[in-house]
Protein backbone atom coordinates (compact mmCIF):
# COMPACT_ATOMS: atom_id res chain seq x y z
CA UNK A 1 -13.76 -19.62 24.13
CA UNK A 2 -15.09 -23.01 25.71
CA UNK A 3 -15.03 -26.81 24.15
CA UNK A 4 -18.42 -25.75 22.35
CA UNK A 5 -17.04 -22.87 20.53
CA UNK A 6 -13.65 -25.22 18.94
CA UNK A 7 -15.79 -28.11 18.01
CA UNK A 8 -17.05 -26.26 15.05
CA UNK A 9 -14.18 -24.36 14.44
CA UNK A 10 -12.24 -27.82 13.99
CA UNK A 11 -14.67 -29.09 12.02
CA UNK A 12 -14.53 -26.31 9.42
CA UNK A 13 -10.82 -26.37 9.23
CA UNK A 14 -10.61 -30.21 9.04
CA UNK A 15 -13.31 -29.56 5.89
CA UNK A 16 -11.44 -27.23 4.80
CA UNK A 17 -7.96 -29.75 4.90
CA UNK A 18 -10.03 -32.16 3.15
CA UNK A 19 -11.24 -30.15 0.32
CA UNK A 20 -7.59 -28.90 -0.27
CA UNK A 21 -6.43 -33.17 -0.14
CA UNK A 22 -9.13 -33.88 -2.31
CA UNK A 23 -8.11 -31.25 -4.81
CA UNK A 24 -4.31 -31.53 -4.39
CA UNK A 25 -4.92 -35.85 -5.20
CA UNK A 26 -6.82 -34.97 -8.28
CA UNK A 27 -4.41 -32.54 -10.13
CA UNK A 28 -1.68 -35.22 -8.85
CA UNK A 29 -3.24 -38.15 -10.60
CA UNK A 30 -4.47 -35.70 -13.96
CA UNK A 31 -0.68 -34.99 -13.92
CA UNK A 32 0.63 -38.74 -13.94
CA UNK A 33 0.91 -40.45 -16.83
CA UNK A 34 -2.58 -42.59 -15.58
CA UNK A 35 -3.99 -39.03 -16.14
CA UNK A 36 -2.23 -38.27 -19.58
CA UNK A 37 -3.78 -41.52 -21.01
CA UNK A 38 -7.15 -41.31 -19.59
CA UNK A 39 -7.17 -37.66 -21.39
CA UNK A 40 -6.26 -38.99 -24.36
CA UNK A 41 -8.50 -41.71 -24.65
CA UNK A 42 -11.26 -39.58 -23.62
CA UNK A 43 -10.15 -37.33 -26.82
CA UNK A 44 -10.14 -40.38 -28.81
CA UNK A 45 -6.80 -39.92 -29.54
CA UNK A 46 -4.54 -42.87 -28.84
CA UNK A 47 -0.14 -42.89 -28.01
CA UNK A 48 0.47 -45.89 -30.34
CA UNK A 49 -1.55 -46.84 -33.41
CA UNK A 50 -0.92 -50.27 -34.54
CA UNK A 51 0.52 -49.99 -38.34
CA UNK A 52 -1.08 -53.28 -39.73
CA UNK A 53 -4.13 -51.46 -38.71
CA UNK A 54 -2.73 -48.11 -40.66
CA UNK A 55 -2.20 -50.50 -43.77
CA UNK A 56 -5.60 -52.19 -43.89
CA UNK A 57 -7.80 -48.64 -43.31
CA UNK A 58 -5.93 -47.51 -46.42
CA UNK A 59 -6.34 -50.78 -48.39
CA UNK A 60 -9.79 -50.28 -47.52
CA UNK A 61 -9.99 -46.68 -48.20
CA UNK A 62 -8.76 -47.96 -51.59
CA UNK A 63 -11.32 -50.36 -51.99
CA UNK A 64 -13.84 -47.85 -51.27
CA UNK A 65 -12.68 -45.60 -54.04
CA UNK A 66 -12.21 -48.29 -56.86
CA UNK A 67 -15.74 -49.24 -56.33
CA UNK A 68 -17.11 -45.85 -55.97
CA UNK A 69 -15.43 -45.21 -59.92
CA UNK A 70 -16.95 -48.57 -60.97
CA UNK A 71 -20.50 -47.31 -59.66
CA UNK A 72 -20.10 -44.00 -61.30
CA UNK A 73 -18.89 -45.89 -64.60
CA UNK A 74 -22.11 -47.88 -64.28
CA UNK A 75 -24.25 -45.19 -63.31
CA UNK A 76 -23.19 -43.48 -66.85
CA UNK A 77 -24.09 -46.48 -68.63
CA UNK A 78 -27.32 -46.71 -67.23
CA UNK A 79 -28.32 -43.31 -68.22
CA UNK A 80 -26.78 -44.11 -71.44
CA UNK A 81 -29.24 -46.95 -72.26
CA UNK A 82 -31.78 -45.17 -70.80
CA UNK A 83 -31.82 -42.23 -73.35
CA UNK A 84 -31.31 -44.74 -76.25
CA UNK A 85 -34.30 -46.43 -75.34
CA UNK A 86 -36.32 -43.86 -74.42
CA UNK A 87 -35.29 -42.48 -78.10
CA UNK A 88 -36.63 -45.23 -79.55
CA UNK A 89 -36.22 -46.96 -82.95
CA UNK A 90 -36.81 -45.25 -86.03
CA UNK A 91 -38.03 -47.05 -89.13
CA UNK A 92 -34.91 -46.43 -91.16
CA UNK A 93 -32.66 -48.46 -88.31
CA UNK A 94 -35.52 -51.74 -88.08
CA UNK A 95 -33.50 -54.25 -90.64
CA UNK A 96 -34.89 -56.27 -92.91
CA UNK A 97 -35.45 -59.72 -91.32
């Protein structure tokens, strides 16, 4: 085997090398804690959640609910009125005047 028959025969097994690098750097960095956090923010999951932040989402939350029972209440109401007017008067309830 001459010069002409190792130049490509180095040149696959240096590819080869580099592939197997390449691969070996990735799992290395996936496994670091860079990694960890990168996969969790990617999940949309986060390591430390900020309690203030906790506190106001469930004030909020809160919020949200009190005026959703308000609404309903006034949705009733509405509906109330509604059929009373739709109803009508009858003579016997006009009063006198």
């Amino acid at each position: 085997m001459g010069p002409e028959g190792l130049i490509p025969l180095f040149g696959m097994v240096t590819g080869i090398i580099t592939t197997g690098l390449f691969f070996w750097g990735i799992v290395q960095v996936a496994r670091s804690p860079v990694g960890q956090a990168l996969g969790r923010r990617l999940q949309g999951r986060y390591a430390q959640v900020d309690p203030e932040l906790v506190a106001e989402v469930a004030a909020l939350r809160d919020q949200v609910d009190s005026l959703q029972q308000q609404l309903m209440e006034t949705q009733e109401r509405v509906d109330f009125t509604e059929r009373l007017l739709a109803r009508g008067r009858q003579p016997d309830q006009i009063s006198p005047g």
